[in-house]
C-alpha atoms as a PDB file:
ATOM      1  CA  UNK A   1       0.000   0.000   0.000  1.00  0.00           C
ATOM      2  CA  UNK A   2       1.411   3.586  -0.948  1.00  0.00           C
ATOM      3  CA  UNK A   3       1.485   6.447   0.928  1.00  0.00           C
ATOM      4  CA  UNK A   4       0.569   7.605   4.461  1.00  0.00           C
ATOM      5  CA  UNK A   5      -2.006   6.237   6.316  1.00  0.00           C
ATOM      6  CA  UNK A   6      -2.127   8.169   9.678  1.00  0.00           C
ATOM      7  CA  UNK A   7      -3.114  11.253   8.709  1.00  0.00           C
ATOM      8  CA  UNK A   8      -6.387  10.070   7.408  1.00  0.00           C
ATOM      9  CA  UNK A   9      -7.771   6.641   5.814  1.00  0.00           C
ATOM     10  CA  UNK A  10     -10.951   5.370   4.527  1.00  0.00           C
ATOM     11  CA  UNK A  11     -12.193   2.589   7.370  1.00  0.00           C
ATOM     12  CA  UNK A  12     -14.668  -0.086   6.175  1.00  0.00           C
ATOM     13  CA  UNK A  13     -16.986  -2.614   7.867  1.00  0.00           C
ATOM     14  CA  UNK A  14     -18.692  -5.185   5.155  1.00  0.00           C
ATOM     15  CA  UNK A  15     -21.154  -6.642   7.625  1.00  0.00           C
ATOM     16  CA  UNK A  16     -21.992  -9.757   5.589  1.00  0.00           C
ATOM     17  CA  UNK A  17     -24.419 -12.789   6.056  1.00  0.00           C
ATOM     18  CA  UNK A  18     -22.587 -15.945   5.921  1.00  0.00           C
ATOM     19  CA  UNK A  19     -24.315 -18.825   5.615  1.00  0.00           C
ATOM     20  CA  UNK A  20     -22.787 -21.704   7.498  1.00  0.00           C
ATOM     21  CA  UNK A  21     -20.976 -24.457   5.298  1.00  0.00           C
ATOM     22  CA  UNK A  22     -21.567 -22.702   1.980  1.00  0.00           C
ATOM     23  CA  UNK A  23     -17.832 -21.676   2.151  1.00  0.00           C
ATOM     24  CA  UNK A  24     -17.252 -20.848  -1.979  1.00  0.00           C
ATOM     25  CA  UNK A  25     -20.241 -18.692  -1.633  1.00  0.00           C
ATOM     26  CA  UNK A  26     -19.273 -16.602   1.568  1.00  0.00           C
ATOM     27  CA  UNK A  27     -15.745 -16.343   0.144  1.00  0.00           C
ATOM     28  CA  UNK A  28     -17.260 -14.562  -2.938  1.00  0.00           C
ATOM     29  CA  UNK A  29     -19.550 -12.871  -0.917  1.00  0.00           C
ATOM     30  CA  UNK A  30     -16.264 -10.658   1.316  1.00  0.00           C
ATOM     31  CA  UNK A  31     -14.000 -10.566  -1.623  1.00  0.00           C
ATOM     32  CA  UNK A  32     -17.219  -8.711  -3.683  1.00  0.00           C
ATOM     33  CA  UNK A  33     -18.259  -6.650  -0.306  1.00  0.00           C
ATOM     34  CA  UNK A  34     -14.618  -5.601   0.303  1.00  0.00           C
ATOM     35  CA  UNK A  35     -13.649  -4.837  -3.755  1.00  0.00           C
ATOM     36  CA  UNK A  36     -17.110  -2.298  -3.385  1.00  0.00           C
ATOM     37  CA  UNK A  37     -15.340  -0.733  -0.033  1.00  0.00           C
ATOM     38  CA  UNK A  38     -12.569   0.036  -2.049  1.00  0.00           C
ATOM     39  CA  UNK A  39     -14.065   1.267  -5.702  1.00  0.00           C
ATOM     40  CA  UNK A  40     -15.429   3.809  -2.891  1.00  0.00           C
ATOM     41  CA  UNK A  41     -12.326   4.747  -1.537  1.00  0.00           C
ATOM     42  CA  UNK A  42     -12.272   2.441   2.068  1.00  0.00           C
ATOM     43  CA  UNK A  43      -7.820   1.281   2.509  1.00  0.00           C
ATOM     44  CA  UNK A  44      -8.579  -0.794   5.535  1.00  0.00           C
ATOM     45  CA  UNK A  45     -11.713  -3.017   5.659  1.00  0.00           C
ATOM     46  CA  UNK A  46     -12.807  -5.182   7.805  1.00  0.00           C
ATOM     47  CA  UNK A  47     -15.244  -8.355   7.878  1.00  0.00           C
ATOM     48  CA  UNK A  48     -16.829 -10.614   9.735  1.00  0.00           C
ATOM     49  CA  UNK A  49     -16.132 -13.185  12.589  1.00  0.00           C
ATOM     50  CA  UNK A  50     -15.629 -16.233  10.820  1.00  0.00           C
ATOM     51  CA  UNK A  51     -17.050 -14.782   7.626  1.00  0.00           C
ATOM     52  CA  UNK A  52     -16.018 -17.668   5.157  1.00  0.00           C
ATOM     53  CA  UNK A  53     -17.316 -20.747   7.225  1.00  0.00           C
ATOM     54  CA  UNK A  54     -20.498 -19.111   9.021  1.00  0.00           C
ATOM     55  CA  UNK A  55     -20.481 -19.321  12.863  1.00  0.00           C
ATOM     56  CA  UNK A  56     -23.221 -21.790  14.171  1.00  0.00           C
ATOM     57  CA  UNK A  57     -21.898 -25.530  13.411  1.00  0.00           C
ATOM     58  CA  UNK A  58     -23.512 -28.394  14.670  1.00  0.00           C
ATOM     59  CA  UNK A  59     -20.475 -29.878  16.386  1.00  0.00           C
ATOM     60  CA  UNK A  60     -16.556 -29.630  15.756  1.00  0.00           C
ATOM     61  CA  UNK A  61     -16.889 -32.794  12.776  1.00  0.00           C
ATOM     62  CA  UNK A  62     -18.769 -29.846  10.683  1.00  0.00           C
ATOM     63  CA  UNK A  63     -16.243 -27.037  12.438  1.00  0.00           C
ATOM     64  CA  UNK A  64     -13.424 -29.526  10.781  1.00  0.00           C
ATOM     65  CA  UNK A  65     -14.988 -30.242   7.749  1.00  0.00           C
ATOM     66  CA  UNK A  66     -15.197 -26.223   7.250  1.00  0.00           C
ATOM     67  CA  UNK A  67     -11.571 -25.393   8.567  1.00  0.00           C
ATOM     68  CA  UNK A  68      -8.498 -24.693   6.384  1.00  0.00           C
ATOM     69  CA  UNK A  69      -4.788 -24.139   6.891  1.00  0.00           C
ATOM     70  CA  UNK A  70      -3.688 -20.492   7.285  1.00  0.00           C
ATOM     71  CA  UNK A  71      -2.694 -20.091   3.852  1.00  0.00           C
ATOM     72  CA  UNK A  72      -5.721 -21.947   3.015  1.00  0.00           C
ATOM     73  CA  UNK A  73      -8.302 -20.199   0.286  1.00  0.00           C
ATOM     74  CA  UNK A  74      -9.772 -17.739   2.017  1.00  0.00           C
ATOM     75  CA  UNK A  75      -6.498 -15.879   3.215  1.00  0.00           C
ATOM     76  CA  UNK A  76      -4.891 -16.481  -0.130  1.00  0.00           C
ATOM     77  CA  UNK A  77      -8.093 -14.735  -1.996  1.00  0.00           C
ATOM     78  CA  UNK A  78      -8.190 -12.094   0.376  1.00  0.00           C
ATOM     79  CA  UNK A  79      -4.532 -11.699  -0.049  1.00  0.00           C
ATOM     80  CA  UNK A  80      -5.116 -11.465  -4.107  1.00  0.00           C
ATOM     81  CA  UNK A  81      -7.566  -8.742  -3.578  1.00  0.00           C
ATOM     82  CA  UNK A  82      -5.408  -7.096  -1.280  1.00  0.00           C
ATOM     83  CA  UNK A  83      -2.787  -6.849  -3.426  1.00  0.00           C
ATOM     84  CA  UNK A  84      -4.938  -6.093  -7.178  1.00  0.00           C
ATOM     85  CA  UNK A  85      -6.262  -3.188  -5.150  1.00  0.00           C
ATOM     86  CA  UNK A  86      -3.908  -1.632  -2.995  1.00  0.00           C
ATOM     87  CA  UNK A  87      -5.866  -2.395   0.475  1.00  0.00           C
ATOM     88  CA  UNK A  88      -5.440  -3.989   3.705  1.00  0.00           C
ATOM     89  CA  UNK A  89      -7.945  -6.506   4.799  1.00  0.00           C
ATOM     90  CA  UNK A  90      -9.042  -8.058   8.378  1.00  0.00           C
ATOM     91  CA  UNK A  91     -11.366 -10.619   8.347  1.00  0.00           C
ATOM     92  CA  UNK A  92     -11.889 -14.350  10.195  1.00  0.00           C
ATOM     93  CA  UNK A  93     -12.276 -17.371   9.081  1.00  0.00           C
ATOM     94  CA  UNK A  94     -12.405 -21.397  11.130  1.00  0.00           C
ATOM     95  CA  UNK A  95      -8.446 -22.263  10.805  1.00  0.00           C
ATOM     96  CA  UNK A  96      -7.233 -25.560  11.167  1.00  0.00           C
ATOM     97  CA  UNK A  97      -3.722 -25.398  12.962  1.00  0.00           C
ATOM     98  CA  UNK A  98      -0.556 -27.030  12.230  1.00  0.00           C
ATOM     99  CA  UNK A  99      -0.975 -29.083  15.504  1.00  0.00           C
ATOM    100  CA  UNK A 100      -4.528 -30.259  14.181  1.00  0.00           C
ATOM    101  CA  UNK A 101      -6.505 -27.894  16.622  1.00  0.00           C
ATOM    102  CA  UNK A 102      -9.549 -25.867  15.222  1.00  0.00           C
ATOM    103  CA  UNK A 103      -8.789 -22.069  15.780  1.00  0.00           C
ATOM    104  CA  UNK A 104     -11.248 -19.088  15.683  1.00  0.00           C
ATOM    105  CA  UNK A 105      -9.137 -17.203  13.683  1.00  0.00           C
ATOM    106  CA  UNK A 106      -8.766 -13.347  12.370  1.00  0.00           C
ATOM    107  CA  UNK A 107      -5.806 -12.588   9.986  1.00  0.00           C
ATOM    108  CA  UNK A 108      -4.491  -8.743   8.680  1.00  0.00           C
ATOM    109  CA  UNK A 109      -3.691  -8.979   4.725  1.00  0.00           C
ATOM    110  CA  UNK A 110      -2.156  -6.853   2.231  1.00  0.00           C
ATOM    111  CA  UNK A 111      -0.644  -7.593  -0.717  1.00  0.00           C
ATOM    112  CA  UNK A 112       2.669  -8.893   0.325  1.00  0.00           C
ATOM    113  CA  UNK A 113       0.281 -11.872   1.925  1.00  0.00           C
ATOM    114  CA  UNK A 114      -0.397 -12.182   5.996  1.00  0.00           C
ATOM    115  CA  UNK A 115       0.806  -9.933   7.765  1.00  0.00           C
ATOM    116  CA  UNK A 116      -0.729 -10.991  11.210  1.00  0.00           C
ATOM    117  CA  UNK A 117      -2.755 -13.900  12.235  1.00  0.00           C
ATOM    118  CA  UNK A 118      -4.613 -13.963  15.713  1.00  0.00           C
ATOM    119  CA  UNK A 119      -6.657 -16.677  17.443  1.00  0.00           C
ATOM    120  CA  UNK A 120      -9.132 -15.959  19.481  1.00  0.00           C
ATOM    121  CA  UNK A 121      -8.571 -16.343  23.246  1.00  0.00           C
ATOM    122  CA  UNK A 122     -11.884 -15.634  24.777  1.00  0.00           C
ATOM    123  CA  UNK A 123     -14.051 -18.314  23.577  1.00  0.00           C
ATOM    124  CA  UNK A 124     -17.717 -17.661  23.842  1.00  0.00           C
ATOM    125  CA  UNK A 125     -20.384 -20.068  24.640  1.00  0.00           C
ATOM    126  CA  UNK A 126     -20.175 -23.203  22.292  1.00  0.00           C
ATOM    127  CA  UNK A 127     -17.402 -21.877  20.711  1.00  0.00           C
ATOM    128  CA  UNK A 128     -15.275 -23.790  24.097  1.00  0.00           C
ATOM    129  CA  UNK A 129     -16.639 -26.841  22.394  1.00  0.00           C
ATOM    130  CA  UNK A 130     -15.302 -26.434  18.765  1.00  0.00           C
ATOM    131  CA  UNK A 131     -12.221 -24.444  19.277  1.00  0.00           C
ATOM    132  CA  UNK A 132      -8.758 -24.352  21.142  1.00  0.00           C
ATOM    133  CA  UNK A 133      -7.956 -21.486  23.161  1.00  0.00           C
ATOM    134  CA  UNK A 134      -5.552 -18.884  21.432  1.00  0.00           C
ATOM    135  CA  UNK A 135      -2.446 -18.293  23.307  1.00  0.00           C
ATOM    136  CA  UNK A 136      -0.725 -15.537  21.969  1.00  0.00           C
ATOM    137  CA  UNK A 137      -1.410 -11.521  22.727  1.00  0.00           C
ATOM    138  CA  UNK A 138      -3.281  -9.413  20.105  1.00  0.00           C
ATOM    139  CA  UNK A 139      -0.578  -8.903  17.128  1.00  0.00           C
ATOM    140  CA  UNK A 140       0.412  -4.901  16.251  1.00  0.00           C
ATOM    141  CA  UNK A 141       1.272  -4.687  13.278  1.00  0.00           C
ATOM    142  CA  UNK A 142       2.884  -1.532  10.615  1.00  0.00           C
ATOM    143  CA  UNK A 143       0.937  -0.702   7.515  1.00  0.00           C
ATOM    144  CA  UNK A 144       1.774   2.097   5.529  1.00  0.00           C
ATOM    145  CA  UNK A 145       3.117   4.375   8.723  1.00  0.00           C
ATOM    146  CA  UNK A 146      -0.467   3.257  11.095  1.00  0.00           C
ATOM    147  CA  UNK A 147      -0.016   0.710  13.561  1.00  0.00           C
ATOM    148  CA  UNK A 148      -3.230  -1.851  13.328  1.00  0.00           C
ATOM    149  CA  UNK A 149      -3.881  -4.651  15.507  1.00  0.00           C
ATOM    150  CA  UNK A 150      -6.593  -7.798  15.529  1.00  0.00           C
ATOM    151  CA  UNK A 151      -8.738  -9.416  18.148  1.00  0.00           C
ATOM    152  CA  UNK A 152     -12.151 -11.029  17.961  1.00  0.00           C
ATOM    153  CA  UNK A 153     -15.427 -10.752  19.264  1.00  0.00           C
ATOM    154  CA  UNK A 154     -16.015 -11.835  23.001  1.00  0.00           C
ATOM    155  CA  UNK A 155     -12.030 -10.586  23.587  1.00  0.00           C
ATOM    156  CA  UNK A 156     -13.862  -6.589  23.218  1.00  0.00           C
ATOM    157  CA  UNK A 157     -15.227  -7.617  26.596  1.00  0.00           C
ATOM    158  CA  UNK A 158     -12.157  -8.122  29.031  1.00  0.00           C
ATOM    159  CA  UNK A 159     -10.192  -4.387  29.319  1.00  0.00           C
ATOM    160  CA  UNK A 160      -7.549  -5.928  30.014  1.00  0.00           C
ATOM    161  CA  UNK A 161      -6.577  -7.324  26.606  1.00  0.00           C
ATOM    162  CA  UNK A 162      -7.764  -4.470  24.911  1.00  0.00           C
ATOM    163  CA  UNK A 163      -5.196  -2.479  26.827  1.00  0.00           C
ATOM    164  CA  UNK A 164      -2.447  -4.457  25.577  1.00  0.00           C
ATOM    165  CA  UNK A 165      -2.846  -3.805  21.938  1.00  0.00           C
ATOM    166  CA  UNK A 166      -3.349  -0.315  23.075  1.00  0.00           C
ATOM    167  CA  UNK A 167       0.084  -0.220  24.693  1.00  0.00           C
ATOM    168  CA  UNK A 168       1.898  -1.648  21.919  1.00  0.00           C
ATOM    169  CA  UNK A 169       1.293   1.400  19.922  1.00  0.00           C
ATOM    170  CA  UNK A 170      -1.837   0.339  17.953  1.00  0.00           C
ATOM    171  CA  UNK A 171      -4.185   3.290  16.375  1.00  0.00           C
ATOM    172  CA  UNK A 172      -6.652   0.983  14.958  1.00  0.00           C
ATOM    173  CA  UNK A 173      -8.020  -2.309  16.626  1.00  0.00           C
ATOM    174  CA  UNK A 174     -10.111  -3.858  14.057  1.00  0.00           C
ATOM    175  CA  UNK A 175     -12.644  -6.488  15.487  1.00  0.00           C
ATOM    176  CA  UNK A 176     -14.368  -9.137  13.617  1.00  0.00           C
ATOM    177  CA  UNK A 177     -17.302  -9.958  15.338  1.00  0.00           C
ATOM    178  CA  UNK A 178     -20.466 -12.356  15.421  1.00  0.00           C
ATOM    179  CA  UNK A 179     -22.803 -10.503  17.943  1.00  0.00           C
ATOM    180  CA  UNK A 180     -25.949 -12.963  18.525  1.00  0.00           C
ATOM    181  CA  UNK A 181     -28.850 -10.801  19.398  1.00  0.00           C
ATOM    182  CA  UNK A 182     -30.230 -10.454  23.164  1.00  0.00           C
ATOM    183  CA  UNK A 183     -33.159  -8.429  24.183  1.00  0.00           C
ATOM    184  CA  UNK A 184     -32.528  -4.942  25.355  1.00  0.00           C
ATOM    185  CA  UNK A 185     -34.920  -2.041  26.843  1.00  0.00           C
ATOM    186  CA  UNK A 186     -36.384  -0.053  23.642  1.00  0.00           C
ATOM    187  CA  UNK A 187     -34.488   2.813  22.685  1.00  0.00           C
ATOM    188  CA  UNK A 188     -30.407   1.293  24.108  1.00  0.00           C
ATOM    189  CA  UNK A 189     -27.496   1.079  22.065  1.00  0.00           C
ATOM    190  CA  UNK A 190     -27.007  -2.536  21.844  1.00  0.00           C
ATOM    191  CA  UNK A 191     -24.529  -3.275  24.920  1.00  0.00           C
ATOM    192  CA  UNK A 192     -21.821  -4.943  22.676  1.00  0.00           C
ATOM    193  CA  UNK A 193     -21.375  -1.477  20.582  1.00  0.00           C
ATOM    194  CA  UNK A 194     -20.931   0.674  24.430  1.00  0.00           C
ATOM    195  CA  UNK A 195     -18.477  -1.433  25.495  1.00  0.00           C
ATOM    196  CA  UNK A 196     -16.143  -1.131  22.033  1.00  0.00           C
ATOM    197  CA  UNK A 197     -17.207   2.734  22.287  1.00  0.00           C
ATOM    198  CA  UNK A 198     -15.878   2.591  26.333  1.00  0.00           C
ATOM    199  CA  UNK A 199     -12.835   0.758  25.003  1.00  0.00           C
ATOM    200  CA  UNK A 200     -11.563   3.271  22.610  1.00  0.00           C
ATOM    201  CA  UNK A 201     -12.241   5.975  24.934  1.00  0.00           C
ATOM    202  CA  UNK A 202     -10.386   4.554  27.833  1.00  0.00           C
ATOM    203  CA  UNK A 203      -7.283   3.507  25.378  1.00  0.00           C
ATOM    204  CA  UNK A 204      -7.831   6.556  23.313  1.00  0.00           C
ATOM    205  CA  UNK A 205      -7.673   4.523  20.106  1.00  0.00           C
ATOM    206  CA  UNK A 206      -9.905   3.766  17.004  1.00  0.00           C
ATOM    207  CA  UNK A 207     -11.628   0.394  17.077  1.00  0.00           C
ATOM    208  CA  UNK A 208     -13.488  -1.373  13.521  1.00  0.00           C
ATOM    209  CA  UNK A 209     -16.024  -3.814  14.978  1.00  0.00           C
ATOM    210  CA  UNK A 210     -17.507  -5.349  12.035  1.00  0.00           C
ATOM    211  CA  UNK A 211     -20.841  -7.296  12.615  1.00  0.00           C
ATOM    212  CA  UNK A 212     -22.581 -10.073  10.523  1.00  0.00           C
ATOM    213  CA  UNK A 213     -26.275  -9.967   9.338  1.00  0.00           C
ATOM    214  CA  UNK A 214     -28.220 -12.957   7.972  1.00  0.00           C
ATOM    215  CA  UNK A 215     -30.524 -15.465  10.464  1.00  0.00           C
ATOM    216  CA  UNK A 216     -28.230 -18.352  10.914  1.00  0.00           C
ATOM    217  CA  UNK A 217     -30.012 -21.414  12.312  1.00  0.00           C
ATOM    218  CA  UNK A 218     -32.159 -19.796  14.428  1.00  0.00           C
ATOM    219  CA  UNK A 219     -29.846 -17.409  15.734  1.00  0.00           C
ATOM    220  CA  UNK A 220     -30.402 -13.830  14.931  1.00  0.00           C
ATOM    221  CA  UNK A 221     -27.274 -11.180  15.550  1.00  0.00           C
ATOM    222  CA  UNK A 222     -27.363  -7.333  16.904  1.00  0.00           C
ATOM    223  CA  UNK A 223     -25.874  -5.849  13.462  1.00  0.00           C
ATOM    224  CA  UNK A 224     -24.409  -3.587  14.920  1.00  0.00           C
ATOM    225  CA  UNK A 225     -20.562  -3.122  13.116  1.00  0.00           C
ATOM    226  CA  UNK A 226     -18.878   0.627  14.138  1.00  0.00           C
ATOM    227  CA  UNK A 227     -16.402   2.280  13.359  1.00  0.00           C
ATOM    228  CA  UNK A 228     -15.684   4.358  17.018  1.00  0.00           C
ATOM    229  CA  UNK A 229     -13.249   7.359  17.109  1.00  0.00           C
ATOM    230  CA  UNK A 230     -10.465   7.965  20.365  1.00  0.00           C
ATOM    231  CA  UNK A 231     -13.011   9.717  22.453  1.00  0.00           C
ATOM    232  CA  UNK A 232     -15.641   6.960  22.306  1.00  0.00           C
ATOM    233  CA  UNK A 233     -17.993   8.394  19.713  1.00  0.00           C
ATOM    234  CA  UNK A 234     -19.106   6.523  16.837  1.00  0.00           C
ATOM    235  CA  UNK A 235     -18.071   7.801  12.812  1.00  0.00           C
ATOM    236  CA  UNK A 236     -20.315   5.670  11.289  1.00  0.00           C
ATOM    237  CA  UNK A 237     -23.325   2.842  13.222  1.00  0.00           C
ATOM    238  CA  UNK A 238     -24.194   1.255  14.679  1.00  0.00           C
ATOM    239  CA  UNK A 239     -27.307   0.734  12.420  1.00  0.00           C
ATOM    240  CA  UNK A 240     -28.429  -1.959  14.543  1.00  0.00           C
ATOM    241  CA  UNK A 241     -31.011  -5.045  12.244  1.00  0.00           C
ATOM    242  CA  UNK A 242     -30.729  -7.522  10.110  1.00  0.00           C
ATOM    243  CA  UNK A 243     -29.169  -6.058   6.791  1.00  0.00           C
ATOM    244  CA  UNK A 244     -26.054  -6.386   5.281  1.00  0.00           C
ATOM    245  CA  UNK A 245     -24.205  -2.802   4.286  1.00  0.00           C
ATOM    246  CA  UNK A 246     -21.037  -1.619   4.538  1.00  0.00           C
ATOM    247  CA  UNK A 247     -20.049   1.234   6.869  1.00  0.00           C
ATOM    248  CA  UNK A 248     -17.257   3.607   6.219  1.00  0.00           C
ATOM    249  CA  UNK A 249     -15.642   6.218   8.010  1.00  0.00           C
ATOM    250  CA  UNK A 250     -12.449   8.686   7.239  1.00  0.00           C
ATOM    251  CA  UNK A 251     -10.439   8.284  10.358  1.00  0.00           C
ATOM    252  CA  UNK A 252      -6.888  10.335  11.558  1.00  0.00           C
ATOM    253  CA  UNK A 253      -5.319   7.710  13.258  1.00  0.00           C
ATOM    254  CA  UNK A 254      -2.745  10.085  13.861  1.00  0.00           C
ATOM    255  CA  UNK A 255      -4.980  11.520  16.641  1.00  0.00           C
ATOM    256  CA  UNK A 256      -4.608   8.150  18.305  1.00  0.00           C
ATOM    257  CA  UNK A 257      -1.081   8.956  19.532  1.00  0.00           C
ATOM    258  CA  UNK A 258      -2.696  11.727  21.425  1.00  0.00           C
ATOM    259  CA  UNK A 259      -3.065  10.145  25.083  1.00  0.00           C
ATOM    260  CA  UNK A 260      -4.186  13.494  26.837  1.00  0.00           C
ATOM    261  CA  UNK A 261      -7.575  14.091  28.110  1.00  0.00           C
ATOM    262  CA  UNK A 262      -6.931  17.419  29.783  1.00  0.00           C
ATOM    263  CA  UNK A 263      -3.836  19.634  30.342  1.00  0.00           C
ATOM    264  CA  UNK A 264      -3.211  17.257  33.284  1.00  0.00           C
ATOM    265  CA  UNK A 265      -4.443  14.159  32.447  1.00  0.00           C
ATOM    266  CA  UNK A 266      -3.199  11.455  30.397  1.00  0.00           C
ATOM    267  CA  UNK A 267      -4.852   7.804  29.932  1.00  0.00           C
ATOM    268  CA  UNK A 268      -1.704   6.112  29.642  1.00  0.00           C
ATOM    269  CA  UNK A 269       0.325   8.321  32.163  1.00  0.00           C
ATOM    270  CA  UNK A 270      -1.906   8.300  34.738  1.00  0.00           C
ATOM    271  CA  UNK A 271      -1.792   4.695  34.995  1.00  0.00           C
ATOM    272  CA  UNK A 272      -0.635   3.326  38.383  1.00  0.00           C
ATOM    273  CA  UNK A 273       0.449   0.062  37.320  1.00  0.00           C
ATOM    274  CA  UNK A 274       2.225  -0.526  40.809  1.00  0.00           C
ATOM    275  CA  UNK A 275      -1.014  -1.068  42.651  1.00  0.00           C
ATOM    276  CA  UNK A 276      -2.707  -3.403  40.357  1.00  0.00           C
ATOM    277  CA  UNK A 277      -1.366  -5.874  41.723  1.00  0.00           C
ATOM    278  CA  UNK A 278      -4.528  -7.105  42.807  1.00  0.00           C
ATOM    279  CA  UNK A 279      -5.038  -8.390  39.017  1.00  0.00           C
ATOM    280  CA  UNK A 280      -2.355 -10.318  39.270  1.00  0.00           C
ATOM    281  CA  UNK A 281      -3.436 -11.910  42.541  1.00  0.00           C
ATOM    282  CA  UNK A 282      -6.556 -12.656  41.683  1.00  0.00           C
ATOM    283  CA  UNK A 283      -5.401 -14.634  38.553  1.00  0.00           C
ATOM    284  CA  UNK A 284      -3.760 -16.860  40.847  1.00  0.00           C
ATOM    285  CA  UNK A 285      -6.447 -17.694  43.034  1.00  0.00           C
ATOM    286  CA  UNK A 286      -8.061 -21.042  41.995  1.00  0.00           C
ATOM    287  CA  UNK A 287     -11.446 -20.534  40.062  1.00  0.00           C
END
């Protein structure tokens, strides 16, 4: 990719509807979605959670009989596009690991092939009975002068991880996600979009959540992908429902490097690391 990308870049989500086991026709479905994000101008875009296998399987024999190497198909097309059109992609798909584990997976692309690959560590619900647990920290990762980094889903939820992306330098978290659909009072933001808006206000970065649409054995899903600046607002969503569209927002990840929230106050300086300890403590304790 030429050129600058921190002083502002064209963000997309492509919230998609897989459909579980049709895995030529979801691959088609992100490569067309994402080549449309970029005939409008989008440099970084991001898709679903799992977007070439679909999410709800049966059991792990149909999680297996879905999964694919790391530089299986779907990274390899993505890759391709990538590289024909001079953008970075993020996007998941059901990996099957070089030990034989299955592997919620989420990989960065551009057209010099992967330039990241993260598994998911915080497995949610039935996904403890398909999956192994990731073991590795959310990757940063240099593209065109912005730092990006990758996590999935459920990982949005514990601030801890979040902050260590945040850390590392990243400006842009982009998060695949599969948000199933709970009730909520009439008139809330879904509760999965505040917490991604709380966690790039407390890190003071920008954060890509990109939803999926499209009622997947019975389950429906929030729909809510956003694209959420370093004070916590939203650029573009959530447009919470069941519809596929693509989201895009011009963001100056730039300002991410900015940590101040007031002449005196700094979210990263301010930290008193020294009396966490607690955290650490805790983790020890048996559960």
């Amino acid at each position: 990719m030429s050129g600058s990308l921190t002083s502002g870049v064209s963000v997309a989500c492509c919230q998609i509807a897989p459909r579980v086991g049709e895995l030529a026709a979801n691959r088609a479905a992100g490569l067309a979605a994402a080549a449309r994000a970029a005939r409008e101008g989008a440099r970084i875009i991001v898709l679903p959670e799992l977007a070439s296998s679909g999410y709800v399987f049966r059991d792990q024999a149909e999680a297996r009989s879905l999964a694919e190497p790391l530089d299986g198909p779907t990274t390899t097309q993505w890759a391709a596009l990538a590289g024909q059109l001079g953008i970075t992609l993020v996007g998941g798909f059901c990996e099957l690991g070089e030990d034989d584990l299955l592997y919620n997976t989420a990989v960065i692309v551009a057209g010099t092939g992967t330039l990241a690959a993260y598994r998911k560590v915080h497995l949610w619900d039935t996904e403890k009975l398909i999956f192994a647990t990731g073991s590795a920290p959310p990757p940063v990762v240099e593209v065109g002068g912005a730092q990006l980094a990758v996590m999935i889903c459920y990982d949005l939820e514990f601030p801890e991880w979040v902050r260590l992306p945040a850390l590392a330098g990243a400006q842009l978290l982009c998060a695949p996600t599969n948000w199933p659909k709970f009730p909520r009072p009439d008139g809330e933001r879904p509760m999965e979009v505040v917490r991604v808006q709380a966690a790039a206000a407390v890190n003071r970065m920008f954060i890509a959540a990109c939803d999926r649409a499209g009622r997947e054995r019975g389950v429906d899903w929030v729909g809510g992908s956003a694209i959420i600046d370093p004070d916590g607002w939203p650029l573009a969503g959530p447009v919470p429902g069941d519809q596929e569209r693509t989201l895009t927002a011009v963001c100056d990840l730039g300002a991410a490097a900015e940590k101040k929230t007031s002449e005196r106050n700094d979210v990263f300086a301010d930290r008193m690391p020294h009396l966490y300890g607690g955290l650490l403590a805790a983790a020890d304790q048996p559960s």
